[in-house]
Protein backbone atom coordinates (compact mmCIF):
# COMPACT_ATOMS: atom_id res chain seq x y z
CA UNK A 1 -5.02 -25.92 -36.99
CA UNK A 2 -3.78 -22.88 -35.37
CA UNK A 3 0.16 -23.58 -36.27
CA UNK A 4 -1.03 -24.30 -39.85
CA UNK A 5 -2.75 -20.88 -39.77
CA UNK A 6 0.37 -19.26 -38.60
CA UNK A 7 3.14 -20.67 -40.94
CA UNK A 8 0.24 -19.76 -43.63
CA UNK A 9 0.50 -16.33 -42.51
CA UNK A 10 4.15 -16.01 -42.55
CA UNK A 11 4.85 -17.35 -45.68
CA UNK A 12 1.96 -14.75 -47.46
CA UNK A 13 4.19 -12.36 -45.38
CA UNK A 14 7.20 -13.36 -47.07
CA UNK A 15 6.14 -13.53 -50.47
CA UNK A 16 4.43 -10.25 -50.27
CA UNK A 17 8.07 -8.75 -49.10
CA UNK A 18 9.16 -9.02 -52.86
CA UNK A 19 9.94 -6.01 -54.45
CA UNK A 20 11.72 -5.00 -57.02
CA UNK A 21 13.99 -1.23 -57.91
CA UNK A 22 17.09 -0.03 -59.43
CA UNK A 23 19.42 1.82 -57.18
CA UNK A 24 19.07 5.37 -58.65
CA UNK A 25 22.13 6.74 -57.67
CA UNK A 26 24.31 3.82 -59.83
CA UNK A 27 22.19 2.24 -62.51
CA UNK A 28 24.80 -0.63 -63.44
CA UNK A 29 23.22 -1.96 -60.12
CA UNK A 30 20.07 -3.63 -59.95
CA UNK A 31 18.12 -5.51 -57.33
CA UNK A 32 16.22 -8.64 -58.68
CA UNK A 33 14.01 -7.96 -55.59
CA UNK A 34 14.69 -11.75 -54.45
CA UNK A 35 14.75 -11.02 -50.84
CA UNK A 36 13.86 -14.00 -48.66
CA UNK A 37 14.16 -13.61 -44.64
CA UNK A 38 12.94 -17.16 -42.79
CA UNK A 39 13.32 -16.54 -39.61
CA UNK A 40 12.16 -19.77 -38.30
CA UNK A 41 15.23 -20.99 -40.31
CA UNK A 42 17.81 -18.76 -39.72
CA UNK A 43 18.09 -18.54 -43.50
CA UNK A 44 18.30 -15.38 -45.86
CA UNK A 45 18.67 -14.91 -49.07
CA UNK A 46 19.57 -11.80 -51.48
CA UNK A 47 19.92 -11.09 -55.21
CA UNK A 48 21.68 -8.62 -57.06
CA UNK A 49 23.66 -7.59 -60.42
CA UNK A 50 26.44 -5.88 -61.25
CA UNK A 51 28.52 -4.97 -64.42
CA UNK A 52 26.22 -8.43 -66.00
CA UNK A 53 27.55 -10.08 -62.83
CA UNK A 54 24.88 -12.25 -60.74
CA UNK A 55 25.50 -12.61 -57.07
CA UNK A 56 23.22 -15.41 -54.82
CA UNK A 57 23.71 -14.54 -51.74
CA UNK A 58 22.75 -16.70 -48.07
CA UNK A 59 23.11 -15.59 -44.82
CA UNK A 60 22.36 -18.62 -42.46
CA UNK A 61 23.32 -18.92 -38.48
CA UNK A 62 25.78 -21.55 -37.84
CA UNK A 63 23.58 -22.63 -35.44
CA UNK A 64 20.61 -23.72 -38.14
CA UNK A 65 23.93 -25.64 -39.75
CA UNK A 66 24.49 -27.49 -36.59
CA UNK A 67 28.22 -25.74 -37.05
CA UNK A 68 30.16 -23.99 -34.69
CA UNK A 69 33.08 -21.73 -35.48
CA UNK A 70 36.29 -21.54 -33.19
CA UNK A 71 36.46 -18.04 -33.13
CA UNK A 72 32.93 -17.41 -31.65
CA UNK A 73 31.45 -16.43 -35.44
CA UNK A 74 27.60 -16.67 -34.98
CA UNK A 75 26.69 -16.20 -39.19
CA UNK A 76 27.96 -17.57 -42.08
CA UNK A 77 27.17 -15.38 -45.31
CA UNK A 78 27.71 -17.56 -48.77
CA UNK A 79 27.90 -15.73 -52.32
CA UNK A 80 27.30 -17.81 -55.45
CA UNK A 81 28.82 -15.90 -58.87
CA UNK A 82 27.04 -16.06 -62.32
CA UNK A 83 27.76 -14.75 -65.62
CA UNK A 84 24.15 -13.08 -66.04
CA UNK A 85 24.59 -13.52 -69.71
CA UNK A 86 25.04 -17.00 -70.19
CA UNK A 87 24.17 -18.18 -66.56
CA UNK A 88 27.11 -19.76 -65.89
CA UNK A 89 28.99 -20.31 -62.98
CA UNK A 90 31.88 -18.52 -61.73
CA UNK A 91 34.04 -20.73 -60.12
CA UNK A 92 37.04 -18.24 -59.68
CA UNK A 93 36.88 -15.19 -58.25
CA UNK A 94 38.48 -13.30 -55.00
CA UNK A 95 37.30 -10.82 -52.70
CA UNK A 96 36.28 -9.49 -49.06
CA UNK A 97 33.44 -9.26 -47.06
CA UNK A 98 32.69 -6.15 -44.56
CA UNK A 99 29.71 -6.36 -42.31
CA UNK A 100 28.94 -3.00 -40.29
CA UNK A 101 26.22 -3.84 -37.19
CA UNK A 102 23.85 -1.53 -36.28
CA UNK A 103 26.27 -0.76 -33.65
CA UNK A 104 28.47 0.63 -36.43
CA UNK A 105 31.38 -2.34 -35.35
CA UNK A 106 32.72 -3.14 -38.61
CA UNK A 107 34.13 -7.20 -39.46
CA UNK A 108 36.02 -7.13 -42.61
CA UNK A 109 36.80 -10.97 -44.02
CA UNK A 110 38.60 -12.27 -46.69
CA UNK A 111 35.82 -15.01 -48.69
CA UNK A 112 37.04 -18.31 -49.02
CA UNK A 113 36.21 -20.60 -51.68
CA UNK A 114 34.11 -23.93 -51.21
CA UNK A 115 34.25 -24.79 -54.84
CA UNK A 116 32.43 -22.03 -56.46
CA UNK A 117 30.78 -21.03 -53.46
CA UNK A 118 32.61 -18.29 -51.51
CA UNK A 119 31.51 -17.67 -48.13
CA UNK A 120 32.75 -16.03 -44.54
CA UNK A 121 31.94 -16.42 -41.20
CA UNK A 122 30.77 -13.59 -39.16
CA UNK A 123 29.44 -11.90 -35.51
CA UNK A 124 25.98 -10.94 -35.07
CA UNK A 125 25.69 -9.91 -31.63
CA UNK A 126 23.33 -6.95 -32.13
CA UNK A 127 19.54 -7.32 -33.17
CA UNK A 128 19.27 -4.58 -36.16
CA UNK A 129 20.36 -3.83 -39.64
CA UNK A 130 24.03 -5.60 -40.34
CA UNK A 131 24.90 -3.45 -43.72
CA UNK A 132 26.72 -6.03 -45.63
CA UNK A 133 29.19 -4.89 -48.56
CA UNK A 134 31.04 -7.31 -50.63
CA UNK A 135 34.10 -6.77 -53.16
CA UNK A 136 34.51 -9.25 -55.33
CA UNK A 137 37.27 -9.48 -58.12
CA UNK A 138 36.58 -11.40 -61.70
CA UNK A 139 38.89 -11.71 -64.61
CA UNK A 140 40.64 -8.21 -62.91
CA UNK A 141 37.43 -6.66 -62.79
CA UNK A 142 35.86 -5.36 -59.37
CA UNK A 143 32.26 -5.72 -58.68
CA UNK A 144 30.63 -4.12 -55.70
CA UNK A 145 27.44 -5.40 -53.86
CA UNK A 146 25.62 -3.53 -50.95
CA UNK A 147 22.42 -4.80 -49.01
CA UNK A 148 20.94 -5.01 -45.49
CA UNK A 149 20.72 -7.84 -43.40
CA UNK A 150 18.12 -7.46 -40.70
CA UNK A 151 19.14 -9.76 -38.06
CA UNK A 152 15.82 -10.51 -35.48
């Protein structure tokens, strides 16, 4: 009874996290306010638009995958494109990752693409705020994406 309490708490926890803002200072860039942190899952999840652009993004731990990386990565972080005005799928689209830790250690990776989904593996060694900043280019057009990723 107790553990059914608790994961009733968290989850009224999590939905109650939703909010939803523009950025003032650039107002091509909007938040849907889809943030979703599970930490039982190692799973979180973050929406934004830019320029009519959609991104989905995921940051998991490779350990919730049951994956390991060779070069001591902890965190994979997965972006999903969309055309916000039809919905559609990007499937082809290049760009970078950089991840500063609350340490201010900055990882800068090149995404690679998983058929649509493009994704990077990084180091979070640090419990804190990982600011995560992704550059994606579309049809030679650059679109910029900024959030936090609080890592417990």
């Amino acid at each position: 009874m107790m553990m059914f309490l608790i994961i009733i708490w968290l989850a009224s926890g999590i939905a109650a996290a939703d909010t939803s803002h523009k950025t003032p200072e650039k107002s091509h860039l909007q938040h849907s306010g889809k943030m979703n942190h599970e930490a039982m899952t190692g799973k979180f999840e973050h929406r934004m638009v830019d320029k009519q652009i959609r991104a989905e993004f995921k940051v998991m731990s490779l350990v919730s995958m049951n994956m390991k990386d060779p070069g001591g990565a902890t965190h994979h972080v997965m972006v999903k494109l969309f055309d916000n005005s039809d919905n559609q799928q990007i499937k082809e689209a290049v760009g970078k990752i950089k991840v500063i830790g609350p340490d201010k250690n900055e990882q800068v990776t090149s995404l690679k693409d998983y058929s649509g989904i493009f994704a990077a593996n990084f180091t979070f060694d640090h419990k804190g705020k990982y600011g995560v900043i992704c550059l994606v280019k579309i049809n030679g057009e650059k679109h910029l994406f900024k959030f936090w990723y609080p890592h417990e």
